[in-house]
N, C-alpha and C. Protein backbone atom coordinates (compact mmCIF):
# COMPACT_ATOMS: atom_id res chain seq x y z
N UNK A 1 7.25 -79.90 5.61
CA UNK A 1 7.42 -78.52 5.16
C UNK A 1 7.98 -77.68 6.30
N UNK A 2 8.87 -76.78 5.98
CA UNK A 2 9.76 -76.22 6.75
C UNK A 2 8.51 -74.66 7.15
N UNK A 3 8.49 -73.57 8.23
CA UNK A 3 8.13 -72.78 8.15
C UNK A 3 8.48 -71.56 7.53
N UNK A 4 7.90 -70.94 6.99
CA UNK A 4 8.80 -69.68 6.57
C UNK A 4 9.40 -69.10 7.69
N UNK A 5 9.90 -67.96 7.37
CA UNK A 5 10.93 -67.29 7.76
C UNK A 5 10.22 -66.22 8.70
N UNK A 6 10.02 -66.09 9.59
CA UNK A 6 8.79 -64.82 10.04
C UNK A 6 9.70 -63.13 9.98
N UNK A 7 11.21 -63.31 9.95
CA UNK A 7 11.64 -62.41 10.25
C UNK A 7 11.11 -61.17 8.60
N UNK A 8 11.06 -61.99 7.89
CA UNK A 8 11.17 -61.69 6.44
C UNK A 8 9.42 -60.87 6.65
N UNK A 9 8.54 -61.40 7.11
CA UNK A 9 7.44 -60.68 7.38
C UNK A 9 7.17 -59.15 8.05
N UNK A 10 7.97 -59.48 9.42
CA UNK A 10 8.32 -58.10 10.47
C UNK A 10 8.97 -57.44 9.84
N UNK A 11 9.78 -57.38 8.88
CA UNK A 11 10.70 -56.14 8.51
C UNK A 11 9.58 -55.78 7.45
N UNK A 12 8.90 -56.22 6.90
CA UNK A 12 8.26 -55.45 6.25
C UNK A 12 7.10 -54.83 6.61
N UNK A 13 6.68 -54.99 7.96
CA UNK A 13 5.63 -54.33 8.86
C UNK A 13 6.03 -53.01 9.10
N UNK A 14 7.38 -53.15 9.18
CA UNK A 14 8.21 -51.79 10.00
C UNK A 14 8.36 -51.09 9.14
N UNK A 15 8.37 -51.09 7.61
CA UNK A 15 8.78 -50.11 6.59
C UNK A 15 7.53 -48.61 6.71
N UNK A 16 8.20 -47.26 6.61
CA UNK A 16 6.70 -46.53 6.23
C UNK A 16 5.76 -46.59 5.42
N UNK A 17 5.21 -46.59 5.31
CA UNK A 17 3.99 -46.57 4.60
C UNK A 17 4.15 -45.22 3.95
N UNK A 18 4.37 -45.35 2.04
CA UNK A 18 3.74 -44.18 1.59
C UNK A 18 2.94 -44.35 0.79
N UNK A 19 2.14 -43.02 0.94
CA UNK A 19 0.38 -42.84 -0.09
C UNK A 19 0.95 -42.72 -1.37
N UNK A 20 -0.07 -43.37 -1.88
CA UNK A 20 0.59 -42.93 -3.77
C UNK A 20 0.24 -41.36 -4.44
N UNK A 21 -0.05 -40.61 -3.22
CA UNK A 21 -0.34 -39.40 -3.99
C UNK A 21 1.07 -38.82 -3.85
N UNK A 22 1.50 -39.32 -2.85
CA UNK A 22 2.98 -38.79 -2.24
C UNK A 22 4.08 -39.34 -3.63
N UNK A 23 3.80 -40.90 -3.78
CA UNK A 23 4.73 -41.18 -5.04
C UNK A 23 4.29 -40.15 -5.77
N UNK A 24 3.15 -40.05 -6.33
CA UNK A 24 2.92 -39.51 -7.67
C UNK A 24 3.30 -37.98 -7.38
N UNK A 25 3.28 -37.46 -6.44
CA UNK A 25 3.99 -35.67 -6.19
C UNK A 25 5.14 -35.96 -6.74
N UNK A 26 6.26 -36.91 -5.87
CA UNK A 26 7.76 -36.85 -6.31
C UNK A 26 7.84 -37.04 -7.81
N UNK A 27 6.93 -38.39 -8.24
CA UNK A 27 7.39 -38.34 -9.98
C UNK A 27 6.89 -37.02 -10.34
N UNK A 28 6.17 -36.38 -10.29
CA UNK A 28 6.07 -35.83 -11.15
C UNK A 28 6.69 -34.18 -10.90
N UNK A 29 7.63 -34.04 -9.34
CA UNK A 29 8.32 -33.26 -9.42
C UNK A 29 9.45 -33.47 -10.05
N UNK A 30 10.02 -34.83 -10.27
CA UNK A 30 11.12 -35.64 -11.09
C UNK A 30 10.92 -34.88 -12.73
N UNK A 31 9.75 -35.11 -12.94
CA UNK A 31 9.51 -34.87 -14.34
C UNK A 31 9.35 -33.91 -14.79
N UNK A 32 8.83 -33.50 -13.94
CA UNK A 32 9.39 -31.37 -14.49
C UNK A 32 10.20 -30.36 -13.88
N UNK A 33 11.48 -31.70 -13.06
CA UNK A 33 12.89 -31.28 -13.34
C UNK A 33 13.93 -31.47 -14.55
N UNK A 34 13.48 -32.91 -14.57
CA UNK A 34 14.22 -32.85 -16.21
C UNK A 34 13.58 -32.63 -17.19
N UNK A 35 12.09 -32.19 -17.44
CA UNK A 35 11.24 -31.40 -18.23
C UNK A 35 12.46 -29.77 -18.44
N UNK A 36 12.49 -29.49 -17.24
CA UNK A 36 13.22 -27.81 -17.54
C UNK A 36 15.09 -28.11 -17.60
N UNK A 37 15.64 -28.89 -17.21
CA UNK A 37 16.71 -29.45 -18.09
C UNK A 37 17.02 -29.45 -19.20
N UNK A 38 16.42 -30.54 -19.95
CA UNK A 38 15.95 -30.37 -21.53
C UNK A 38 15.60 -29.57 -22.09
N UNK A 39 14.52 -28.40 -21.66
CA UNK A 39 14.54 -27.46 -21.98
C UNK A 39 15.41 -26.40 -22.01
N UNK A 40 16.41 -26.33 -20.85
CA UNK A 40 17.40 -25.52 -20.82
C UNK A 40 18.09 -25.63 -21.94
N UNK A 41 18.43 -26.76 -21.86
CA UNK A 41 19.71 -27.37 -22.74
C UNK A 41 20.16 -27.13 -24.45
N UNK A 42 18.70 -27.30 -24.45
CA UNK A 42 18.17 -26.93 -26.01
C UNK A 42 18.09 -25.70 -25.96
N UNK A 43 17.62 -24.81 -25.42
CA UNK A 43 18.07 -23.05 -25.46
C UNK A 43 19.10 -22.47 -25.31
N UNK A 44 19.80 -22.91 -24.48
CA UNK A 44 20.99 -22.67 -24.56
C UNK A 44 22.02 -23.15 -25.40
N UNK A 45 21.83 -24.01 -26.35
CA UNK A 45 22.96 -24.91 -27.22
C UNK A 45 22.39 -24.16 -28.57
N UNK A 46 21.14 -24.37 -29.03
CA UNK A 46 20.39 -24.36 -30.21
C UNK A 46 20.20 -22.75 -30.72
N UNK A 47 21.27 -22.03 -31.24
CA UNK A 47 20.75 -20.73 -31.50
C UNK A 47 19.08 -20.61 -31.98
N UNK A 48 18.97 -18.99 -31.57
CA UNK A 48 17.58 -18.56 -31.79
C UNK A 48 16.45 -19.23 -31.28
N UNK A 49 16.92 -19.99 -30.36
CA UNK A 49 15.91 -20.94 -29.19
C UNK A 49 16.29 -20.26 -27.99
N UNK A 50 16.74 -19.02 -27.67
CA UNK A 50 16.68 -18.86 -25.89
C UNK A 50 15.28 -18.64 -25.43
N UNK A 51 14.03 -18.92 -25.86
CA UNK A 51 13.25 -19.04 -25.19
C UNK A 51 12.98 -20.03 -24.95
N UNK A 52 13.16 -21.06 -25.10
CA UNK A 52 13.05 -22.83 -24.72
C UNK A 52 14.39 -22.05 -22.98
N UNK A 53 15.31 -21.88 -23.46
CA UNK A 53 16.23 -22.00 -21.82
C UNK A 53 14.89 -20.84 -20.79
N UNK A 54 14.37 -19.73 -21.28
CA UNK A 54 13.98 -19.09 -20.49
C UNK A 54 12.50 -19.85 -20.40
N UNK A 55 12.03 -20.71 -20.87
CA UNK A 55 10.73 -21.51 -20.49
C UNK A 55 11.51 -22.26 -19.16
N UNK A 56 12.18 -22.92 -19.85
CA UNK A 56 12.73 -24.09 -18.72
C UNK A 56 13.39 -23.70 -17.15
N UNK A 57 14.01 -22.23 -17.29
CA UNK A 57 14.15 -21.80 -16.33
C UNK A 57 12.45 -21.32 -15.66
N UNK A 58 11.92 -21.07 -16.09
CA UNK A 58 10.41 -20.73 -15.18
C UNK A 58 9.68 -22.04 -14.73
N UNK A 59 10.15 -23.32 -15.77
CA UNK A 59 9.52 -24.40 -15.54
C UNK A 59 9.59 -24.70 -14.14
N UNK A 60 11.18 -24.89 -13.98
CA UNK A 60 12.40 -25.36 -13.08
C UNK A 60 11.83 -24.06 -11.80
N UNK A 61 11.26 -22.96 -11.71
CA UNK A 61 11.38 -22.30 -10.64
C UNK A 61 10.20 -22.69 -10.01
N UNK A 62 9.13 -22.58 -10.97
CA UNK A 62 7.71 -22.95 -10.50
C UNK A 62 7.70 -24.15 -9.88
N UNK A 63 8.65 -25.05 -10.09
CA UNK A 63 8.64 -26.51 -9.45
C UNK A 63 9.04 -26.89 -8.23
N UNK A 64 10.02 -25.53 -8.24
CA UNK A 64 10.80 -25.78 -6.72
C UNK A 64 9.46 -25.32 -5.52
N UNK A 65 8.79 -24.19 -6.10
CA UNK A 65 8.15 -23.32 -5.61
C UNK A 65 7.31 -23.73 -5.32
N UNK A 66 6.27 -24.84 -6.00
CA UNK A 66 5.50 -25.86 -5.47
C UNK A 66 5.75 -27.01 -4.61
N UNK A 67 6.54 -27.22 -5.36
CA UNK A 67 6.77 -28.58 -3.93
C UNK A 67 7.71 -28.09 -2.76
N UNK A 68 8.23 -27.06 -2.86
CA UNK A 68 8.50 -26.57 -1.12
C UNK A 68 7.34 -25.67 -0.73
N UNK A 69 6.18 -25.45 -1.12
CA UNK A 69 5.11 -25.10 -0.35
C UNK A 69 4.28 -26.43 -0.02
N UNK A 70 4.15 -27.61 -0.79
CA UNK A 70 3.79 -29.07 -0.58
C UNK A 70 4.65 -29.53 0.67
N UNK A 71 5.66 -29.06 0.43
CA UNK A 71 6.61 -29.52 1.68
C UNK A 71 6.26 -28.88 2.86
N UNK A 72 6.16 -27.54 3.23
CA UNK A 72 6.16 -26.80 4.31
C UNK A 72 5.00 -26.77 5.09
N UNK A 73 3.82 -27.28 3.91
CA UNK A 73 2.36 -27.56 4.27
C UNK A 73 2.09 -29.19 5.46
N UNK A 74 3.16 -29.95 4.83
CA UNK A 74 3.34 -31.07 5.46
C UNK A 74 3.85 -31.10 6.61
N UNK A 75 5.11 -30.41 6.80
CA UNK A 75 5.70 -30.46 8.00
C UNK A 75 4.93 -29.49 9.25
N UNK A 76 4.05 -28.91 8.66
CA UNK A 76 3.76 -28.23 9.73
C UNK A 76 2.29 -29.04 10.47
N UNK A 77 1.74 -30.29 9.90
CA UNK A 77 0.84 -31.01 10.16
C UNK A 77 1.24 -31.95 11.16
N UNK A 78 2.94 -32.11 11.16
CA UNK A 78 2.98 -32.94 12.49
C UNK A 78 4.23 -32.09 13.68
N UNK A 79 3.47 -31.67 14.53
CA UNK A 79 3.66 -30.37 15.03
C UNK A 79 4.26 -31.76 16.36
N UNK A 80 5.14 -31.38 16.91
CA UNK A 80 5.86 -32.31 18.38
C UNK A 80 5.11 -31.56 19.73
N UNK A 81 4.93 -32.22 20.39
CA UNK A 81 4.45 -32.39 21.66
C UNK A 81 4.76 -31.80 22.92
C-alpha cells in the first residue's frame, strides 16, 4: 500500500475556519436579498401592487443595515497591534 498524499492533508489545515453562525448570517443575508428583489419586481411590474416594491425596498434596506452593523461590530474586535 502506497501512502497517501500528506500534501492533500496540510492544505486543508491552512484553510480558515468558519463558524456556522457566520454561514448562517450570510445565507440568510442572501435570502433577504432576493426576498426584496422579488418583491420589488412584483411591485413594480404587477399594477396596484406598489406596496410589495415599497415592502421590498425596506426589506432590502433593513438588510444592508444589519449586516453592516454585524460587520462593523466584527472588525472592530480584531483591533492590530
Amino acid at each position: 500500500m502506497s501512502k497517501p498524499d500528506q500534501s492533500l492533508f496540510t492544505a486543508r489545515a491552512h484553510r480558515p475556519h468558519r463558524r456556522p453562525k457566520d454561514v448562517l448570517t450570510m445565507a440568510l443575508f442572501l435570502f433577504l436579498i432576493l426576498v426584496a428583489i422579488v418583491l420589488g419586481l412584483i411591485g413594480a411590474v404587477a399594477e396596484g401592487l406598489t406596496y410589495l416594491l415599497i415592502i421590498g425596498i425596506v426589506v432590502f434596506v433593513a438588510d444592508l443595515v444589519l449586516f453592516g452593523r454585524r460587520w462593523s461590530r466584527r472588525s472592530h474586535r480584531h483591533l492590530l497591534r
